[in-house]
C-alpha atoms as a PDB file:
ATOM      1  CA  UNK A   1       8.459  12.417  18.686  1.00  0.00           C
ATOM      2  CA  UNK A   2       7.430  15.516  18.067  1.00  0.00           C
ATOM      3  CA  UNK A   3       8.155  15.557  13.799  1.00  0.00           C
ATOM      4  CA  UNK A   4       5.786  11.903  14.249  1.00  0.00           C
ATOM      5  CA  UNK A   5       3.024  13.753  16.010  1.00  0.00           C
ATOM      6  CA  UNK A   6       2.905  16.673  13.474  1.00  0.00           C
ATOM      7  CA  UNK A   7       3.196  14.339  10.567  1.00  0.00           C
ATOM      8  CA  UNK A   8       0.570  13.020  11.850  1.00  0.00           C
ATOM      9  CA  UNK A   9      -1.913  15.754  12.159  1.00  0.00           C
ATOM     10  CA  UNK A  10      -1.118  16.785   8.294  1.00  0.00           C
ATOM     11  CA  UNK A  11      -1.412  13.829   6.938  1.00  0.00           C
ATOM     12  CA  UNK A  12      -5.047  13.754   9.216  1.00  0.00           C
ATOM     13  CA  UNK A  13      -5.576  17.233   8.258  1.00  0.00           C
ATOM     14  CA  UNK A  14      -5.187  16.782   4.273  1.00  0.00           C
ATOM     15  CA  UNK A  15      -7.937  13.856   4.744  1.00  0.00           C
ATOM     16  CA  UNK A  16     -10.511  15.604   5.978  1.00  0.00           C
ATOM     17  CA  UNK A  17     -10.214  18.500   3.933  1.00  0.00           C
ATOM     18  CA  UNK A  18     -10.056  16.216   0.749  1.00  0.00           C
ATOM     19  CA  UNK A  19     -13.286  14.163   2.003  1.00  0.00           C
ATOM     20  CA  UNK A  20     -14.931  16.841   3.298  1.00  0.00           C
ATOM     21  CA  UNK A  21     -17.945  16.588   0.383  1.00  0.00           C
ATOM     22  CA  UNK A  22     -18.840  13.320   2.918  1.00  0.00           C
ATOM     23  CA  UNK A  23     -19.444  10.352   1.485  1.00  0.00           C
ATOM     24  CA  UNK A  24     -22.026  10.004  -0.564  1.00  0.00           C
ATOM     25  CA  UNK A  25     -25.300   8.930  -0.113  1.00  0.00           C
ATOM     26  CA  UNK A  26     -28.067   7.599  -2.897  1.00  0.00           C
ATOM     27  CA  UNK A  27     -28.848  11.126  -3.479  1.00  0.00           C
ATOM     28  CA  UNK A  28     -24.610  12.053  -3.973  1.00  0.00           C
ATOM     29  CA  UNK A  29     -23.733   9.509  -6.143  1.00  0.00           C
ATOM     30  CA  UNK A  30     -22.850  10.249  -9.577  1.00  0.00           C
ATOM     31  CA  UNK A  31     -21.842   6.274 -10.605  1.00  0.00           C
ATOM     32  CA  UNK A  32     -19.816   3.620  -9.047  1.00  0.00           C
ATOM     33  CA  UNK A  33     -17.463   1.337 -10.166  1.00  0.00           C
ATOM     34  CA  UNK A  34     -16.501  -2.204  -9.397  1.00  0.00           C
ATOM     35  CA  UNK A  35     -12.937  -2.442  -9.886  1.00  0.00           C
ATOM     36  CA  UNK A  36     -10.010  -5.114 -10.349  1.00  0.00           C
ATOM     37  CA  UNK A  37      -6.558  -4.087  -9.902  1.00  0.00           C
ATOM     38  CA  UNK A  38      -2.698  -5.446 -10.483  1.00  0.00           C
ATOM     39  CA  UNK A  39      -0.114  -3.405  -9.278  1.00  0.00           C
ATOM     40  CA  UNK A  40       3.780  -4.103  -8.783  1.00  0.00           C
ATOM     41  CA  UNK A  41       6.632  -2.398  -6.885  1.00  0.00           C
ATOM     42  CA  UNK A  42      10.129  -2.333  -5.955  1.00  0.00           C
ATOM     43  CA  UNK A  43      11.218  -1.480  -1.659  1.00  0.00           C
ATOM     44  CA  UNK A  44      14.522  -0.569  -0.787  1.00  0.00           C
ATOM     45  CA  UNK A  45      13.370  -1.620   3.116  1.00  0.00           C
ATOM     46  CA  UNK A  46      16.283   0.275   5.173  1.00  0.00           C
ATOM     47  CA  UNK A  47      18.889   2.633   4.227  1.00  0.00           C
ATOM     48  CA  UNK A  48      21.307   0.597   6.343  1.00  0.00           C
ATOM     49  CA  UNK A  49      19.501  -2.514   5.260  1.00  0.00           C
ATOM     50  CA  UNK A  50      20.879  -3.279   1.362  1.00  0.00           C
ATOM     51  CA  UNK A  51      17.689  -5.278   1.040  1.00  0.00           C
ATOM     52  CA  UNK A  52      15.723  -5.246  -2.366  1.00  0.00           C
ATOM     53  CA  UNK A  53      11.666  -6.540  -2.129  1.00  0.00           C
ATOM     54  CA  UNK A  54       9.453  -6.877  -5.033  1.00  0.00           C
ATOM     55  CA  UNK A  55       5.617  -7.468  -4.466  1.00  0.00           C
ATOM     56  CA  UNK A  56       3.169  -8.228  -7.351  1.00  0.00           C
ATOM     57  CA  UNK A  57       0.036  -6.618  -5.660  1.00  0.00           C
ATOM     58  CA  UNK A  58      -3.771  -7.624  -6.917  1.00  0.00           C
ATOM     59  CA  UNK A  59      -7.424  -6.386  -5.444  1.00  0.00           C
ATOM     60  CA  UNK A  60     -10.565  -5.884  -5.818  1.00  0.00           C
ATOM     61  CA  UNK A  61     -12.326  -2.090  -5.745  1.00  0.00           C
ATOM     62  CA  UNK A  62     -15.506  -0.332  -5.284  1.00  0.00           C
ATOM     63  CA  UNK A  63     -15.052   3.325  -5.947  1.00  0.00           C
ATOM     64  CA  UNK A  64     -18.269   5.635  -5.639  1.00  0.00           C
ATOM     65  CA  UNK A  65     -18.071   8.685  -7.502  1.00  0.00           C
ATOM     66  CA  UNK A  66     -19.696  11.612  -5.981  1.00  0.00           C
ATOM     67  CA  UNK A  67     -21.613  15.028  -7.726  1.00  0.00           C
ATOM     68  CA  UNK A  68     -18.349  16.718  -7.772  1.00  0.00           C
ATOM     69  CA  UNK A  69     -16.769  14.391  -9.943  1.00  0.00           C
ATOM     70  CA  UNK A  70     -14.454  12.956  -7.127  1.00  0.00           C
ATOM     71  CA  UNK A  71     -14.309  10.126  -6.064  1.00  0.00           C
ATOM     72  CA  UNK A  72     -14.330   7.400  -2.446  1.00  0.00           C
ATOM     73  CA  UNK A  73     -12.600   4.000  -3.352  1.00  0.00           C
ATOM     74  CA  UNK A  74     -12.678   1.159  -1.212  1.00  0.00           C
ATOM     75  CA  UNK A  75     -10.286  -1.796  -1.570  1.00  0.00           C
ATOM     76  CA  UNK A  76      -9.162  -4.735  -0.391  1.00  0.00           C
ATOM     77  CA  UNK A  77      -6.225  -7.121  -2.052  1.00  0.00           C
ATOM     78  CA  UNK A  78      -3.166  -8.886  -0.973  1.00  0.00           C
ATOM     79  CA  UNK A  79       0.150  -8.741  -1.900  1.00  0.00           C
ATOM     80  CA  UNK A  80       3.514 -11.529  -2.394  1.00  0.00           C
ATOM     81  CA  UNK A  81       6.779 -10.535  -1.984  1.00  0.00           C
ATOM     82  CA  UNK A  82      10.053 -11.699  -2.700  1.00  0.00           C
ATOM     83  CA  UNK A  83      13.200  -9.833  -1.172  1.00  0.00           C
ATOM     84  CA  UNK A  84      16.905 -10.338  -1.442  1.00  0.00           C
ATOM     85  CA  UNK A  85      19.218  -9.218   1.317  1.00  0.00           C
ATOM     86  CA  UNK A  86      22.329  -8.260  -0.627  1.00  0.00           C
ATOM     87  CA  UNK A  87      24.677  -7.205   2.197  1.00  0.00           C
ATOM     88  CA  UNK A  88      25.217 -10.959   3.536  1.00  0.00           C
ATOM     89  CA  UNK A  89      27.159 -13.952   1.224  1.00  0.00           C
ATOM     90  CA  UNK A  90      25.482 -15.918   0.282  1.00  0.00           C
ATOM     91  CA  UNK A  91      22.389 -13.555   0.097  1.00  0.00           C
ATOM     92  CA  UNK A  92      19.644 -14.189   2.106  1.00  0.00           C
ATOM     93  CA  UNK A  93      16.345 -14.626   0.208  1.00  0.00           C
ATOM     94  CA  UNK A  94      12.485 -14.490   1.486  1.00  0.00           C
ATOM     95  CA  UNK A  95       8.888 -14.377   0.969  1.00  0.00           C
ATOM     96  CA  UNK A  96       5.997 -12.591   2.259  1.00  0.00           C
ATOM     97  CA  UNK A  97       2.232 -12.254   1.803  1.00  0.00           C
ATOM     98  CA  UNK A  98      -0.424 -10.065   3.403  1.00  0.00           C
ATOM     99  CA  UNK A  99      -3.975  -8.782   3.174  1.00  0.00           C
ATOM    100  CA  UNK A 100      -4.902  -5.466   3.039  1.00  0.00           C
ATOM    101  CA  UNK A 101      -8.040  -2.945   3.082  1.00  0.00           C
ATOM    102  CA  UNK A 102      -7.700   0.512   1.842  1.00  0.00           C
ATOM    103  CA  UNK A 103      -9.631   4.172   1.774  1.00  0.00           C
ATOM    104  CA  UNK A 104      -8.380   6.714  -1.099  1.00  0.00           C
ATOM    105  CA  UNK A 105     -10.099  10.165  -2.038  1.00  0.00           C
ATOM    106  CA  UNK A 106      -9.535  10.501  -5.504  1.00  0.00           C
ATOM    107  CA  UNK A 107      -9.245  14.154  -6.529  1.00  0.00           C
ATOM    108  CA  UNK A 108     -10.233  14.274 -10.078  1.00  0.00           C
ATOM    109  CA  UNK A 109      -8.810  17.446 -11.853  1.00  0.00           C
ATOM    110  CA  UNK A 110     -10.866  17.912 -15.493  1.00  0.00           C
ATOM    111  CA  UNK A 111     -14.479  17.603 -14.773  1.00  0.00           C
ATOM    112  CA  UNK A 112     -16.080  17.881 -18.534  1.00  0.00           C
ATOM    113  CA  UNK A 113     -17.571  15.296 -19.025  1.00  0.00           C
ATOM    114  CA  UNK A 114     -16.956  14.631 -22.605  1.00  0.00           C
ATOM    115  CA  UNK A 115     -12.809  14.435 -22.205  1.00  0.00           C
ATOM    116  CA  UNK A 116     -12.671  10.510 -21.774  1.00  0.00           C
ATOM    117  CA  UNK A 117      -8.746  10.963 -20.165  1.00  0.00           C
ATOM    118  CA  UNK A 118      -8.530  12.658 -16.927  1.00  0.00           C
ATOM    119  CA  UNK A 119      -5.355  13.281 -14.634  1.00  0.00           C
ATOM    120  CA  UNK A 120      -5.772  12.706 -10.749  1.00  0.00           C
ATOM    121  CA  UNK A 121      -4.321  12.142  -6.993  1.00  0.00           C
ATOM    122  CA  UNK A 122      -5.005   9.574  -4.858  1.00  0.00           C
ATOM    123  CA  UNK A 123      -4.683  10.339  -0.841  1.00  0.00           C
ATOM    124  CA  UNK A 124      -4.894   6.679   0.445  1.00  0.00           C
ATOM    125  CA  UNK A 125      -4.858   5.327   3.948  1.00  0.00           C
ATOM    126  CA  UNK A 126      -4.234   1.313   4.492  1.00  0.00           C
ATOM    127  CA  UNK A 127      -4.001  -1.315   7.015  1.00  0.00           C
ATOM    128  CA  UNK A 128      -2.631  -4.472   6.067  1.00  0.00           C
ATOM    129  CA  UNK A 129      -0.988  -7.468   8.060  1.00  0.00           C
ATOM    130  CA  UNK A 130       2.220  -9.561   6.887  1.00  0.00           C
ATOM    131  CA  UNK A 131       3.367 -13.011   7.113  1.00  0.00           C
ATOM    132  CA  UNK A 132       6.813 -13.040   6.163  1.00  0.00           C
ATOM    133  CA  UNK A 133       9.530 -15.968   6.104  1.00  0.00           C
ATOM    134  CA  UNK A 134      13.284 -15.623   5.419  1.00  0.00           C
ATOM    135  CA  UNK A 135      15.705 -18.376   4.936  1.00  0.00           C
ATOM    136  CA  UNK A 136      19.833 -17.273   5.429  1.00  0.00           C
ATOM    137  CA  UNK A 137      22.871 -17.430   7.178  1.00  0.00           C
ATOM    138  CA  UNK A 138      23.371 -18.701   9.729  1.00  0.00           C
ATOM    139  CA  UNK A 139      19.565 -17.058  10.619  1.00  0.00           C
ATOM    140  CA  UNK A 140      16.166 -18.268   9.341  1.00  0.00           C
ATOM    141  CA  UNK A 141      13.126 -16.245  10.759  1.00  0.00           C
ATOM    142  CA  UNK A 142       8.968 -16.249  10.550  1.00  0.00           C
ATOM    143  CA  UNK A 143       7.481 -12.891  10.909  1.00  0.00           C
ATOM    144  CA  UNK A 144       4.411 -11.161  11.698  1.00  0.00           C
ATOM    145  CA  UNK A 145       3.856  -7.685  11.442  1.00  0.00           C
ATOM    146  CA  UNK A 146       0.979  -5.139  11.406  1.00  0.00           C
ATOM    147  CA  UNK A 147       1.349  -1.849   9.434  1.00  0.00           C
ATOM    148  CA  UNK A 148      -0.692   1.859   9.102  1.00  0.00           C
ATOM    149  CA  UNK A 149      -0.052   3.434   5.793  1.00  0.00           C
ATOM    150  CA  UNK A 150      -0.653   7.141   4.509  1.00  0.00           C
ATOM    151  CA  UNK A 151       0.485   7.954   0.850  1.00  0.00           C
ATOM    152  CA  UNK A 152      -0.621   9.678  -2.568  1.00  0.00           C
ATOM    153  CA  UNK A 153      -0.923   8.354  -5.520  1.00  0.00           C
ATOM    154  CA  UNK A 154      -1.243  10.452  -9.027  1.00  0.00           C
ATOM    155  CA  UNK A 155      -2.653   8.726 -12.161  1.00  0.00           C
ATOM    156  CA  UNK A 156      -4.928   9.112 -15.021  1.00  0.00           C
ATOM    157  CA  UNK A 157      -8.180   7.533 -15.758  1.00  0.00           C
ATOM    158  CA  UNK A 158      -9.830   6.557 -19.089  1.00  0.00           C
ATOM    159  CA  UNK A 159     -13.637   5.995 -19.226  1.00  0.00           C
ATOM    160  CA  UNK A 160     -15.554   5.142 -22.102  1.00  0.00           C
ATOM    161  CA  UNK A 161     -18.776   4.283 -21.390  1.00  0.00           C
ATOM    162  CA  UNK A 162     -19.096   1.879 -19.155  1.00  0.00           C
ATOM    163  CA  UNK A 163     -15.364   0.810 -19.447  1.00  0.00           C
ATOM    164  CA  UNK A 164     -12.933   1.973 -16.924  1.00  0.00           C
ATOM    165  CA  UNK A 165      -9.425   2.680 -16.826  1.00  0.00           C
ATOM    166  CA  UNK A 166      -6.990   3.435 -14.583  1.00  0.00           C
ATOM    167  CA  UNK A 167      -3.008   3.961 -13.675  1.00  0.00           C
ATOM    168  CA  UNK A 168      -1.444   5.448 -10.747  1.00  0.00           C
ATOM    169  CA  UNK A 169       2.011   5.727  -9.176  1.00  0.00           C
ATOM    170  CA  UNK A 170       1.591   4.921  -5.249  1.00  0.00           C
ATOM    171  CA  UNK A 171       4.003   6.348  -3.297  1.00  0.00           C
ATOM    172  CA  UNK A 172       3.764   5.600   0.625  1.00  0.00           C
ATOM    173  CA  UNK A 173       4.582   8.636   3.022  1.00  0.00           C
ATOM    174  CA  UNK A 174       4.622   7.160   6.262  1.00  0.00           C
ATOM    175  CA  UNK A 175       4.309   3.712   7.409  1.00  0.00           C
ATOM    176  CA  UNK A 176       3.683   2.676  11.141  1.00  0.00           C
ATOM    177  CA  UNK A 177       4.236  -0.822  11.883  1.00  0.00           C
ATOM    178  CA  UNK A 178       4.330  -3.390  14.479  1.00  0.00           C
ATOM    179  CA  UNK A 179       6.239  -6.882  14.716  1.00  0.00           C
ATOM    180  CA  UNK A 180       6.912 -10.125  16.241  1.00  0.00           C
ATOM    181  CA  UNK A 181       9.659 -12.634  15.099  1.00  0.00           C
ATOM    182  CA  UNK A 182      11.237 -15.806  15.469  1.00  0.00           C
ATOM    183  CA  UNK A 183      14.301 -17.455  14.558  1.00  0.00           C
ATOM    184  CA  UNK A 184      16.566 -19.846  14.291  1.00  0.00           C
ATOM    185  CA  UNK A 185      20.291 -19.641  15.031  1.00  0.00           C
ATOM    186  CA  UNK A 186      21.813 -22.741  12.488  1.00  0.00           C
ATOM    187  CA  UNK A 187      25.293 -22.321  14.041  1.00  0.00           C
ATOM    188  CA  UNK A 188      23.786 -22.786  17.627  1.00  0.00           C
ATOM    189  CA  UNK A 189      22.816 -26.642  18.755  1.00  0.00           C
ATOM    190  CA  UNK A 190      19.494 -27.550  18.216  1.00  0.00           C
ATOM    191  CA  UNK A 191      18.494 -27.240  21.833  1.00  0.00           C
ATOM    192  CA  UNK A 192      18.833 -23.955  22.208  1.00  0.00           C
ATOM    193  CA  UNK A 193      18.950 -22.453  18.529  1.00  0.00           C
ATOM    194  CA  UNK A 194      15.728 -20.071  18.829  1.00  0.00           C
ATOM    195  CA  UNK A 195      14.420 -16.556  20.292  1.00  0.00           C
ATOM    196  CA  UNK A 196      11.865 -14.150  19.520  1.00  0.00           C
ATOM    197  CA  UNK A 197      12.070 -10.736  19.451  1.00  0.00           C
ATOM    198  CA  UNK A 198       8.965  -8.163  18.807  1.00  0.00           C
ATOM    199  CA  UNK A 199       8.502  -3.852  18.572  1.00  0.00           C
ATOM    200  CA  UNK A 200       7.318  -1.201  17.086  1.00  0.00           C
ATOM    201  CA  UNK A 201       8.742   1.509  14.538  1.00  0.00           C
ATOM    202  CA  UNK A 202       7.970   3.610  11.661  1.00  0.00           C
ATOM    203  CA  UNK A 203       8.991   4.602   8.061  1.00  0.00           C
ATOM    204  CA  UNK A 204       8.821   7.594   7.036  1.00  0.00           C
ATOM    205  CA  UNK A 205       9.167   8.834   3.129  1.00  0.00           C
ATOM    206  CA  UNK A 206       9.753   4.727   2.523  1.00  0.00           C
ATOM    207  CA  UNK A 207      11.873   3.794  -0.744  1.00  0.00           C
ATOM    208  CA  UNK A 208       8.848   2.584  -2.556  1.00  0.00           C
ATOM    209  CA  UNK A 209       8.534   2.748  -6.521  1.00  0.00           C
ATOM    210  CA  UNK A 210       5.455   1.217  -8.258  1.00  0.00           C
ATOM    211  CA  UNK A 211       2.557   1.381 -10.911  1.00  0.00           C
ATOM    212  CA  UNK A 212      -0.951   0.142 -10.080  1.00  0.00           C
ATOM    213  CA  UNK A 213      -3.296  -0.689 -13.451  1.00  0.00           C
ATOM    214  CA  UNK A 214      -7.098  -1.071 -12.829  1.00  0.00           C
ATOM    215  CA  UNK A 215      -9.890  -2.116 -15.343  1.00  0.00           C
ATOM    216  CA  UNK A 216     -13.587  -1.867 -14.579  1.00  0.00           C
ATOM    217  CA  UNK A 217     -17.009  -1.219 -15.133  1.00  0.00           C
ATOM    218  CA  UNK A 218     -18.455   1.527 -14.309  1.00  0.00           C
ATOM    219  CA  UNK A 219     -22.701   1.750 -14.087  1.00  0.00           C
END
């Protein structure tokens, strides 16, 4: 409990240093950007789970970029997911989908003006919540589950005028998340084939590997 609660406080910490220019008002903001996104990515869920899950992940952004050449992005997408759990025969397969909102800082490290590529890091915070529904043996369940997200993301950007470009590789620190399932026993008579079961747990350092591609304009 203890590792959580620090973990906590630096992940806290490294956000408010990181936003600590505020964000911006009308007389802070250097342009803004409206911003569409695709990402994809590949979870390894457990490390006693042998369970593969690959999302396809699209949204929508407005990122404000402040005097300082930083900048405060604010998103909001969903993502579809598709996960294999290879430890049982025949595999069990699944499906998910869930809406998220997110807050990054984007910490921009060339600031001329007149270089059009520039390397950065995302520090992102999101919320999202999941609808998930597996179909095995002999189990079938329908999940819900709520999740807290901290992670960084590094990348490059590419603006041209007002075309923007982006690509970053999200990588999720530490996950919080809480759950509620049901399912159904097949090998169990149809009376008295179901249960529920709900909690709460986290994920730490999660087995996530991904890249994120976002075009926009910027004015």
């Amino acid at each position: 409990m203890k590792k959580i609660l620090l973990l906590n406080l630096l992940v806290a910490t490294t956000f408010v240093i990181f936003a600590g220019d505020s964000i911006p008002n009308g007389k802070k903001v250097n342009s803004m950007v409206l911003k569409f996104s695709m990402g994809i990515n590949i979870i390894y869920a457990e490390k006693d789970v042998k369970a593969v899950n690959l999302g396809i992940n699209p949204g929508v952004n407005f990122m404000i970029e402040n005097k300082k050449g930083n900048y405060h992005n604010f998103g909001f997408g969903f993502n579809t997911i598709a996960s294999v759990n290879k430890r049982t025969t025949p595999k069990n397969t699944g499906g998910a989908i869930s809406y998220n909102i997110l807050y990054a800082y984007r910490q921009v490290f060339i600031k001329k003006k007149d270089v059009p590529v520039k390397p950065f890091v995302d520090f992102y915070t999101s919320m999202s919540m999941s609808f998930e529904k597996t179909k095995g043996v002999p189990y079938s369940t329908n999940n819900i589950s709520f999740s807290h997200t901290f992670g960084v993301a590094p990348g490059f950007q590419y603006i041209k005028n007002k075309f923007f470009l982006d690509v970053a590789l999200p990588l999720d620190l530490f996950t919080y998340y809480a759950y509620q399932s049901k399912f159904r026993d097949k090998d169990v008579p149809a009376n008295n084939n179901t249960g529920k079961d709900s909690g709460y747990d986290y994920i730490s350092w999660r087995n996530s590997f991904g890249v994120k591609i976002g075009v926009g304009v910027r004015f």
